[in-house]
Protein backbone atom coordinates (compact mmCIF):
# COMPACT_ATOMS: atom_id res chain seq x y z
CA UNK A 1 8.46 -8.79 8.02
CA UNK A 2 10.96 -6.72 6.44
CA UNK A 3 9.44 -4.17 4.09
CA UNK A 4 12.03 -2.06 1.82
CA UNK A 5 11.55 -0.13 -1.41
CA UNK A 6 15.29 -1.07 -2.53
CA UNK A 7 16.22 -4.00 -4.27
CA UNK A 8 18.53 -5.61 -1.80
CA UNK A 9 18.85 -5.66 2.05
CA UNK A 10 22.21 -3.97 2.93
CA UNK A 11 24.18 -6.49 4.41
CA UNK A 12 22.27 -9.45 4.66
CA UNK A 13 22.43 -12.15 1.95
CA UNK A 14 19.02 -12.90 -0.61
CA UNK A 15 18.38 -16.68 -0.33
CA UNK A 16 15.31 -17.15 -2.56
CA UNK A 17 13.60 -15.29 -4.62
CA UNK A 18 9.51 -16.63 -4.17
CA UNK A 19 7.84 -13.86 -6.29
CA UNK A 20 5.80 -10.92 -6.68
CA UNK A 21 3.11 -10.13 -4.04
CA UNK A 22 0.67 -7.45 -4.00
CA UNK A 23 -2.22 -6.05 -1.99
CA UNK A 24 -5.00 -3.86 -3.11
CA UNK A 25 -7.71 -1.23 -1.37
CA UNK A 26 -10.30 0.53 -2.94
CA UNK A 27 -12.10 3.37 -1.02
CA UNK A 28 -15.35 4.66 -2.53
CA UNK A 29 -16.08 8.72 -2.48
CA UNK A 30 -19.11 9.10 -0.44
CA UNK A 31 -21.00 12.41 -2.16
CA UNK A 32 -22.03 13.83 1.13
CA UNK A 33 -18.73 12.92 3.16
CA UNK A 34 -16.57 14.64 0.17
CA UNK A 35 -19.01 17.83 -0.27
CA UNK A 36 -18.71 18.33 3.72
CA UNK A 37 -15.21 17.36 3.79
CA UNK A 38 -14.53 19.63 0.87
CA UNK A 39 -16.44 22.77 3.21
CA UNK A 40 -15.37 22.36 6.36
CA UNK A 41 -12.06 19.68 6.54
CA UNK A 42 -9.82 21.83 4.34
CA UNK A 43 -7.04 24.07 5.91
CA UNK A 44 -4.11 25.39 4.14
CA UNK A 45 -5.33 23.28 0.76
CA UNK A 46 -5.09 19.94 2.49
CA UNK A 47 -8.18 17.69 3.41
CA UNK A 48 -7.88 15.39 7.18
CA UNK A 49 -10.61 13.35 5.95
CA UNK A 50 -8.79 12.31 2.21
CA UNK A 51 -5.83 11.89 4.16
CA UNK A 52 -7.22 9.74 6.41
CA UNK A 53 -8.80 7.90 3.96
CA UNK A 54 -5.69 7.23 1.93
CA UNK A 55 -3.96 6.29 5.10
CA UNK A 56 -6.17 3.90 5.57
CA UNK A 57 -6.12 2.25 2.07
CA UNK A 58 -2.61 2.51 1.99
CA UNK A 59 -1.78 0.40 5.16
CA UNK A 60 -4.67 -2.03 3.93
CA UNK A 61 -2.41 -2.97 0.83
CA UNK A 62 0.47 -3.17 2.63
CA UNK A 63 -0.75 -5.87 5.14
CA UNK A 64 -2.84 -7.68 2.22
CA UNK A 65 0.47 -7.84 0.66
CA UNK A 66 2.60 -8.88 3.76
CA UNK A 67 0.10 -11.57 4.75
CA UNK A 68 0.50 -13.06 0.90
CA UNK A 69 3.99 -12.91 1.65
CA UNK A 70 4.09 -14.83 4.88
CA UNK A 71 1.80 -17.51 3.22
CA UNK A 72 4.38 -17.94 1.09
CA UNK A 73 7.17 -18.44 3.79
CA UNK A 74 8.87 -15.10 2.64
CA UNK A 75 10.47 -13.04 5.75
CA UNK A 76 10.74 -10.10 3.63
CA UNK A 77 9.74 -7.98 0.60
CA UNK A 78 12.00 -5.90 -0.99
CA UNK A 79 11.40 -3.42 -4.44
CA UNK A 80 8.12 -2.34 -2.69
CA UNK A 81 6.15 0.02 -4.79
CA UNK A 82 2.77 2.16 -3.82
CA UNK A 83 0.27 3.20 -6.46
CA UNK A 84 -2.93 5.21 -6.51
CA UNK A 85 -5.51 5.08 -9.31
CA UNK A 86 -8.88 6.97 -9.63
CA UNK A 87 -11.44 4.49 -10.95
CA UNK A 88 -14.93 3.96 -12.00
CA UNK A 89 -16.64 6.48 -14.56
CA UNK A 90 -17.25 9.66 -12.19
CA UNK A 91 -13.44 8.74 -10.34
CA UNK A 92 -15.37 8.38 -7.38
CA UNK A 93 -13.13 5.23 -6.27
CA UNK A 94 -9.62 5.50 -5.39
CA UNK A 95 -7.31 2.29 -5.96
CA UNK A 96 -4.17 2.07 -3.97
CA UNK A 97 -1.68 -0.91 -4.31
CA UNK A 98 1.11 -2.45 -3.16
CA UNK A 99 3.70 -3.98 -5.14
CA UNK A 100 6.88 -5.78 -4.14
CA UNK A 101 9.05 -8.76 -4.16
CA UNK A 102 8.68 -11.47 -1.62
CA UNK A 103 12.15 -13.03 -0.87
CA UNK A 104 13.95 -14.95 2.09
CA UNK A 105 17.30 -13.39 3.60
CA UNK A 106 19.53 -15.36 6.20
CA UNK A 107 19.23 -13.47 9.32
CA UNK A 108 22.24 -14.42 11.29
């Protein structure tokens, strides 16, 4: 699957246009995991175990999204856009999706 954050494929020709697509992960702030993490993880102002975390969410939206895409017989998505949203009342849930459009290019 062919994932691209432009609007067209350079040199290959858009077929069909099937739709939008879009996967979603939502991690959940674990009090004790962020107070530790916050003492002991952070060097130079950047957290490994927030990172890691958004990693993680952030290829779980992309495959939710590339698996509604192949359902749909789509061999690529193109437009592809990430976003990340705090949620719940103390923002102690992180949102991250995926956003594209599933299309079918003629792969000579």
């Amino acid at each position: 699957m062919l994932i691209t954050t432009t609007h067209n494929i350079e040199g290959k020709k858009i077929t069909q246009y099937i739709g939008l697509v879009n996967g979603e992960a939502i991690i959940g702030a674990n009090l004790v995991k962020d107070f530790l993490a916050s003492v002991r993880d952070v060097v130079g102002g950047r957290s490994g175990a927030y990172e890691q975390g958004l990693r993680e969410a952030k290829s779980l939206a992309i495959k939710e999204m590339i698996d509604q895409a192949q359902r749909l017989g789509a061999n690529a998505i193109i437009g592809v856009d990430l976003d990340y949203q705090t949620i719940g009342g103390n923002s102690s849930m992180l949102m991250v999706s995926a956003n594209g459009t599933a299309i079918v290019f003629e792969e000579h």
